[in-house]
Protein backbone atom coordinates (compact mmCIF):
# COMPACT_ATOMS: atom_id res chain seq x y z
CA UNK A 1 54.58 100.50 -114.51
CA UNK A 2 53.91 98.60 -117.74
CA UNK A 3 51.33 100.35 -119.70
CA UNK A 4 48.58 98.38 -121.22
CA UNK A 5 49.62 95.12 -123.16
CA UNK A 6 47.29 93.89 -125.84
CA UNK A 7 47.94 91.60 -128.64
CA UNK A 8 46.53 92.25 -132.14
CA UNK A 9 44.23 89.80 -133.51
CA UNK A 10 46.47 88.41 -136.10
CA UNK A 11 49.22 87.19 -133.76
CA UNK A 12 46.33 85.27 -131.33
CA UNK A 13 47.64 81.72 -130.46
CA UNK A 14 51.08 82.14 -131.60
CA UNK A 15 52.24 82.26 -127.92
CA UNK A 16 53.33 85.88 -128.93
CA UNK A 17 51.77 87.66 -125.30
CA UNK A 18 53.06 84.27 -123.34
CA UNK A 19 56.52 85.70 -124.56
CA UNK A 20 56.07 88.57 -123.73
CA UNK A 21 55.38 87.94 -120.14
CA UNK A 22 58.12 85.96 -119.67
CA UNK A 23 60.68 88.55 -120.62
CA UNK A 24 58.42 91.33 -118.43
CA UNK A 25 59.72 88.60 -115.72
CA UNK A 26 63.02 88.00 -116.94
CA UNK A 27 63.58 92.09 -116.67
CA UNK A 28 61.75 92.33 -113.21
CA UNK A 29 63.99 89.27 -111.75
CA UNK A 30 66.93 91.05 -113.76
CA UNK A 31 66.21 94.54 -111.82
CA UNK A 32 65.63 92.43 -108.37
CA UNK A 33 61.99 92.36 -108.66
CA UNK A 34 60.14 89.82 -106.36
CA UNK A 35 56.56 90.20 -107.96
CA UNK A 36 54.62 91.59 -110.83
CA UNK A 37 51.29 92.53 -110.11
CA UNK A 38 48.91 92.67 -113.00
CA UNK A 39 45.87 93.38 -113.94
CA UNK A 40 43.10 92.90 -116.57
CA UNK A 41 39.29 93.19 -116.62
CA UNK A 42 36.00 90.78 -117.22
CA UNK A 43 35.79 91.17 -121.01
CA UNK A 44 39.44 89.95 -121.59
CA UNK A 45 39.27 85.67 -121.03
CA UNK A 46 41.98 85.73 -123.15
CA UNK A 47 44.26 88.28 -120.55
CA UNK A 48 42.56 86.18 -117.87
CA UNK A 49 43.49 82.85 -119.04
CA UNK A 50 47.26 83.43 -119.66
CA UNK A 51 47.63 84.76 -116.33
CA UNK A 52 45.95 81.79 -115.06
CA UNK A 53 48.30 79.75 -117.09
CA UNK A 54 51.31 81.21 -116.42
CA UNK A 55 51.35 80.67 -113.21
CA UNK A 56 50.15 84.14 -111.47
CA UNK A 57 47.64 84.46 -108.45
CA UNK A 58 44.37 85.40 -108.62
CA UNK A 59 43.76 87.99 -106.08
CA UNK A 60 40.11 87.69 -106.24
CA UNK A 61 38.02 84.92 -105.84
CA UNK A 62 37.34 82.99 -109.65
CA UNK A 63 34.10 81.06 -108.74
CA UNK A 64 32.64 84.88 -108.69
CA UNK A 65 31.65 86.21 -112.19
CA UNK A 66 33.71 89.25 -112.66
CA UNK A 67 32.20 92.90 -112.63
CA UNK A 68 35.33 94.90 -112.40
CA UNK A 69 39.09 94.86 -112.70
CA UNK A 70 40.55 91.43 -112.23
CA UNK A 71 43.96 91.57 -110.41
CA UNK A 72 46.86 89.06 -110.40
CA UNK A 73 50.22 88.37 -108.35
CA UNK A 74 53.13 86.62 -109.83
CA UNK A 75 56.21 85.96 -107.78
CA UNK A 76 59.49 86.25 -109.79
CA UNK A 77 62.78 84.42 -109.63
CA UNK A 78 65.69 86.27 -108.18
CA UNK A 79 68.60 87.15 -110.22
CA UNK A 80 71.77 86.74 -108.97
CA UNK A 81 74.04 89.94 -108.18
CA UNK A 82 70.92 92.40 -108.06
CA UNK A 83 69.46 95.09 -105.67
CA UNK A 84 66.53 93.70 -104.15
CA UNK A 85 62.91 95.84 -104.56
CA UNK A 86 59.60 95.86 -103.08
């Protein structure tokens, strides 16, 4: 389990937590991951949005306003030559 990812102010729009997603699925495909699930909550648009825009699953419905923890599914590209997991 990934502990909590934020990205300081400074770095905003410099694609900086996009990049960082994509090597959290790079390693999970690497390790024979299938899916990440993540998570963020209703004062982080920012988390929200990237999810969104990379590509994950919303696993709640977005035409609700959000009151609690917003949860997202992204399926990952399998690696070649690694043990399969859950």
């Amino acid at each position: 389990m990934l502990p909590l990812l934020r990205v300081v102010v400074v770095v905003v729009e410099q694609g900086l937590a996009r990049r960082v997603l994509l090597l959290l699925e790079d390693e999970a495909a690497r390790l024979g991951y299938r899916r990440l699930y993540l998570t963020t909550g209703p004062r982080q648009p920012e988390a929200r949005g990237l999810y969104l825009a990379a590509g994950c699953t919303p696993l709640f419905d977005v035409a609700v306003p959000p009151a609690g923890p917003l949860p997202f599914e992204k399926r990952v590209a399998e690696a070649v030559g690694t043990v399969l997991h859950a």
